[in-house]
PDB file of N, CA and C in Angstrom:
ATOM      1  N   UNK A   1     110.422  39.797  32.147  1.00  0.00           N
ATOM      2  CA  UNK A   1     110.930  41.025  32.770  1.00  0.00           C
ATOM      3  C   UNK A   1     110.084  41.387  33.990  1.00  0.00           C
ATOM      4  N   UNK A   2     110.661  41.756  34.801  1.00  0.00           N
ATOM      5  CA  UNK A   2     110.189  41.378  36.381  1.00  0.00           C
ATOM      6  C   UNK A   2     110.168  43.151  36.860  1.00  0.00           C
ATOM      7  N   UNK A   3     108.834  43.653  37.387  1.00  0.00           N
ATOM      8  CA  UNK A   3     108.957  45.116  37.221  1.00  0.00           C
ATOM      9  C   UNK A   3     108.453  45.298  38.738  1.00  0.00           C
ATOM     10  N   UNK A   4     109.121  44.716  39.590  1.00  0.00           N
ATOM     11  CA  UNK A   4     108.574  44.848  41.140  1.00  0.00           C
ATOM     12  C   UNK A   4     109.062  46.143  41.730  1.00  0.00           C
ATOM     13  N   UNK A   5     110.263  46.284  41.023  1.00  0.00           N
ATOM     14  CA  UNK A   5     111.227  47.948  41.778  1.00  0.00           C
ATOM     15  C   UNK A   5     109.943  48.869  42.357  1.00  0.00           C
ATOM     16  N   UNK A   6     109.458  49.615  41.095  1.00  0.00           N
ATOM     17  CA  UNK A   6     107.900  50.220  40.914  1.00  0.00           C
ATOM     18  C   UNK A   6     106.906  50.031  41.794  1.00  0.00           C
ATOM     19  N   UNK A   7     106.669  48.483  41.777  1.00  0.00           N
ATOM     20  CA  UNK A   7     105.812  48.107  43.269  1.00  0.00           C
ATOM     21  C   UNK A   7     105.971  48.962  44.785  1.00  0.00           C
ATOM     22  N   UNK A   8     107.377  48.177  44.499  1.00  0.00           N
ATOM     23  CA  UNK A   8     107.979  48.056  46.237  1.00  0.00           C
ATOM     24  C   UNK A   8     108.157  49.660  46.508  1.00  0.00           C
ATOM     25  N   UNK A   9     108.838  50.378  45.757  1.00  0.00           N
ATOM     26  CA  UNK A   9     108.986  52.090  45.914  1.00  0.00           C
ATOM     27  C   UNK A   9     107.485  52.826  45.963  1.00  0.00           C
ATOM     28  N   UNK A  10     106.664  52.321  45.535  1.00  0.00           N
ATOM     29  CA  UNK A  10     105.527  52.719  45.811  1.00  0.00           C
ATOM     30  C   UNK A  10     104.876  52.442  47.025  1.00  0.00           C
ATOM     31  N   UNK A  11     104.754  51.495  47.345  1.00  0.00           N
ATOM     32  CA  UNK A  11     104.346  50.852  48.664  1.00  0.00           C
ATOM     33  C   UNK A  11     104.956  51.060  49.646  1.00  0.00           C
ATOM     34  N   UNK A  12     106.452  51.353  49.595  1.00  0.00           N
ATOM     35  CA  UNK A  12     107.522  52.272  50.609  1.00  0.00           C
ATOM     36  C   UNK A  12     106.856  53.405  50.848  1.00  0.00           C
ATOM     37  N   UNK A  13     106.625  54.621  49.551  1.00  0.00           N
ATOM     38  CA  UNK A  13     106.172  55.647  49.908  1.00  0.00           C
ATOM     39  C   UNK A  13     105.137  56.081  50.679  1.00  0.00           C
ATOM     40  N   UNK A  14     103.725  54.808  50.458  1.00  0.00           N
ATOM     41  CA  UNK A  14     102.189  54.765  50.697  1.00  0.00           C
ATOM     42  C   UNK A  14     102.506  54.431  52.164  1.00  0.00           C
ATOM     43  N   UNK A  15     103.338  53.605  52.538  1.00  0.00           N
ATOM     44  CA  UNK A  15     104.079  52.908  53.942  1.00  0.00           C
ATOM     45  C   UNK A  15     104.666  54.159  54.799  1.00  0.00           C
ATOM     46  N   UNK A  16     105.362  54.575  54.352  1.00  0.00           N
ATOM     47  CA  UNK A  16     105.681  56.186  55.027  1.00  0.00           C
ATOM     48  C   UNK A  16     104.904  57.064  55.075  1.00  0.00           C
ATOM     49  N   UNK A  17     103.803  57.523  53.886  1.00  0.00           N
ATOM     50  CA  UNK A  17     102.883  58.430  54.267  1.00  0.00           C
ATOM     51  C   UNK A  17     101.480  58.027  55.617  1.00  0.00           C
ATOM     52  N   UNK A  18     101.587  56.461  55.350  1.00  0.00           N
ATOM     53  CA  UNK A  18     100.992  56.159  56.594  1.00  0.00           C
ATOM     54  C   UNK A  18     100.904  56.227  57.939  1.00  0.00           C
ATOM     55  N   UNK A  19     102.402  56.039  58.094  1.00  0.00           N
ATOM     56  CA  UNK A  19     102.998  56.131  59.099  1.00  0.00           C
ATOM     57  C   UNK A  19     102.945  58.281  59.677  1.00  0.00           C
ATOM     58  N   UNK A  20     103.194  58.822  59.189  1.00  0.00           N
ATOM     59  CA  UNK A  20     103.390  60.036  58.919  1.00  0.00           C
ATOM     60  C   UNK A  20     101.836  60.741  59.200  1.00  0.00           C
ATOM     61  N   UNK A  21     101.257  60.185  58.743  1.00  0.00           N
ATOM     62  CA  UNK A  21      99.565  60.315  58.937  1.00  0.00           C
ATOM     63  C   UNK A  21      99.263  60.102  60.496  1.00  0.00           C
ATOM     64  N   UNK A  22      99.606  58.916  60.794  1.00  0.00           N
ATOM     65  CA  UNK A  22      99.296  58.522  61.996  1.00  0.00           C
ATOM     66  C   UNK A  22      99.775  58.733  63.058  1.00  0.00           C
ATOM     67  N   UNK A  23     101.098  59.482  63.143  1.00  0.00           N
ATOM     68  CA  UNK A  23     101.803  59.999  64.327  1.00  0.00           C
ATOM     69  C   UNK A  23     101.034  61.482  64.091  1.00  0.00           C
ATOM     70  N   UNK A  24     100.982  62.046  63.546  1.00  0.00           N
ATOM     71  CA  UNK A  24     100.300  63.404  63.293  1.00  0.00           C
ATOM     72  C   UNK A  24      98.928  63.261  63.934  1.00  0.00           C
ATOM     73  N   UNK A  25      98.105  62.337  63.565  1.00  0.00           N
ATOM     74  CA  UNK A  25      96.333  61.937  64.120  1.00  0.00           C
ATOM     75  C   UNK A  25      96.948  61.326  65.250  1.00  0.00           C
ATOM     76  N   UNK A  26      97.484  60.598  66.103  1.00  0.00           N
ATOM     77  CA  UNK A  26      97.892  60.443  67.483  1.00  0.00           C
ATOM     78  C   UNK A  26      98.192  62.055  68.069  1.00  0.00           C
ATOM     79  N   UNK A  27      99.008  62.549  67.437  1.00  0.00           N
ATOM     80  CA  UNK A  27      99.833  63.788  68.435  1.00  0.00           C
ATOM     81  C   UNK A  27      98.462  65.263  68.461  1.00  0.00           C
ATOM     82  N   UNK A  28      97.782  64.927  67.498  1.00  0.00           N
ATOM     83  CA  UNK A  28      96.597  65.649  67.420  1.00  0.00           C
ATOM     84  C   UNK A  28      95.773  65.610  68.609  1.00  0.00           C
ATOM     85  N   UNK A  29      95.738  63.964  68.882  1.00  0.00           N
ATOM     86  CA  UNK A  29      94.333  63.498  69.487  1.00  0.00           C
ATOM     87  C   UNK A  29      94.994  63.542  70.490  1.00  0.00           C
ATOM     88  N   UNK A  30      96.289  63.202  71.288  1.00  0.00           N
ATOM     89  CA  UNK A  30      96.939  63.878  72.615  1.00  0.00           C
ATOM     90  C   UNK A  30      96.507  65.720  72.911  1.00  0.00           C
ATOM     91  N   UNK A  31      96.441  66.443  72.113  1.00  0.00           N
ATOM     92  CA  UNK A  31      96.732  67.378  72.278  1.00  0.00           C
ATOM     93  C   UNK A  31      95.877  68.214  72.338  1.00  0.00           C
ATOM     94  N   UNK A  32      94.178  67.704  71.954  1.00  0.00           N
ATOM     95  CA  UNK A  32      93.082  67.614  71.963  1.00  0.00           C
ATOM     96  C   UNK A  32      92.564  67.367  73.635  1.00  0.00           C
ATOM     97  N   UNK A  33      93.226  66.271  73.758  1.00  0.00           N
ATOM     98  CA  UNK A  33      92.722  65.590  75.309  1.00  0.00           C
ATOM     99  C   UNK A  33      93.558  66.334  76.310  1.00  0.00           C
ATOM    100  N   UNK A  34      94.351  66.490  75.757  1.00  0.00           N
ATOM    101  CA  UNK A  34      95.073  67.801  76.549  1.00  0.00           C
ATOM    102  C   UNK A  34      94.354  69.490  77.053  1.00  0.00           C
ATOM    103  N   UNK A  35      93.840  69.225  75.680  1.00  0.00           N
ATOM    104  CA  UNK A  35      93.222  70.827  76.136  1.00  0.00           C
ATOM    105  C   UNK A  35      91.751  70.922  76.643  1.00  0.00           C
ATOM    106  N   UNK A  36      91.401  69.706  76.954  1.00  0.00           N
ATOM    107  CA  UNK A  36      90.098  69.657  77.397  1.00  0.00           C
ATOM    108  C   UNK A  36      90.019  69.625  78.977  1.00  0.00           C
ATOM    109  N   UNK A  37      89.445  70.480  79.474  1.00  0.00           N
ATOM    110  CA  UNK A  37      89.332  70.928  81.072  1.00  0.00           C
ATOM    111  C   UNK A  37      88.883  69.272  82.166  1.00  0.00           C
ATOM    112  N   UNK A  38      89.542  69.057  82.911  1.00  0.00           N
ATOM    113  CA  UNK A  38      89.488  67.509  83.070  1.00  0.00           C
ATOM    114  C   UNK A  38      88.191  67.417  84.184  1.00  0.00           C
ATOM    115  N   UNK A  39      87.378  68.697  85.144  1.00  0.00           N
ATOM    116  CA  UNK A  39      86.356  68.349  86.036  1.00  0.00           C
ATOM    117  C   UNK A  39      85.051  68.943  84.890  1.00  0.00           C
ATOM    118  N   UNK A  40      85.269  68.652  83.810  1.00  0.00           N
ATOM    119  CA  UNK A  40      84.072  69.234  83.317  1.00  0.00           C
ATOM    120  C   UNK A  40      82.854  68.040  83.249  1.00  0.00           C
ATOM    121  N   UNK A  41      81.504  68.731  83.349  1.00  0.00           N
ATOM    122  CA  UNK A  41      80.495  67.602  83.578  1.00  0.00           C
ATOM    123  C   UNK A  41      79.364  67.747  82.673  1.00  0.00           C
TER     124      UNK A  41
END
């Protein structure tokens, strides 16, 4: 009996929360560099 369903739906989810993570920590770190005054020394 072959119980991969479980696997793969899990690893979908961990796969999406990754993804989801990482556009969020990109749009962060844009928005960060954004607000930082650009002649500062």
């Amino acid at each position: 009996m072959k119980r991969t369903t479980g696997f793969w739906s899990k690893f979908s989810l961990l796969l999406g929360a990754g993804q989801l993570l990482w556009s969020l920590y990109s749009m962060i770190k844009q928005y960060r560099r954004d607000q930082q005054p650009t002649n500062r020394k």
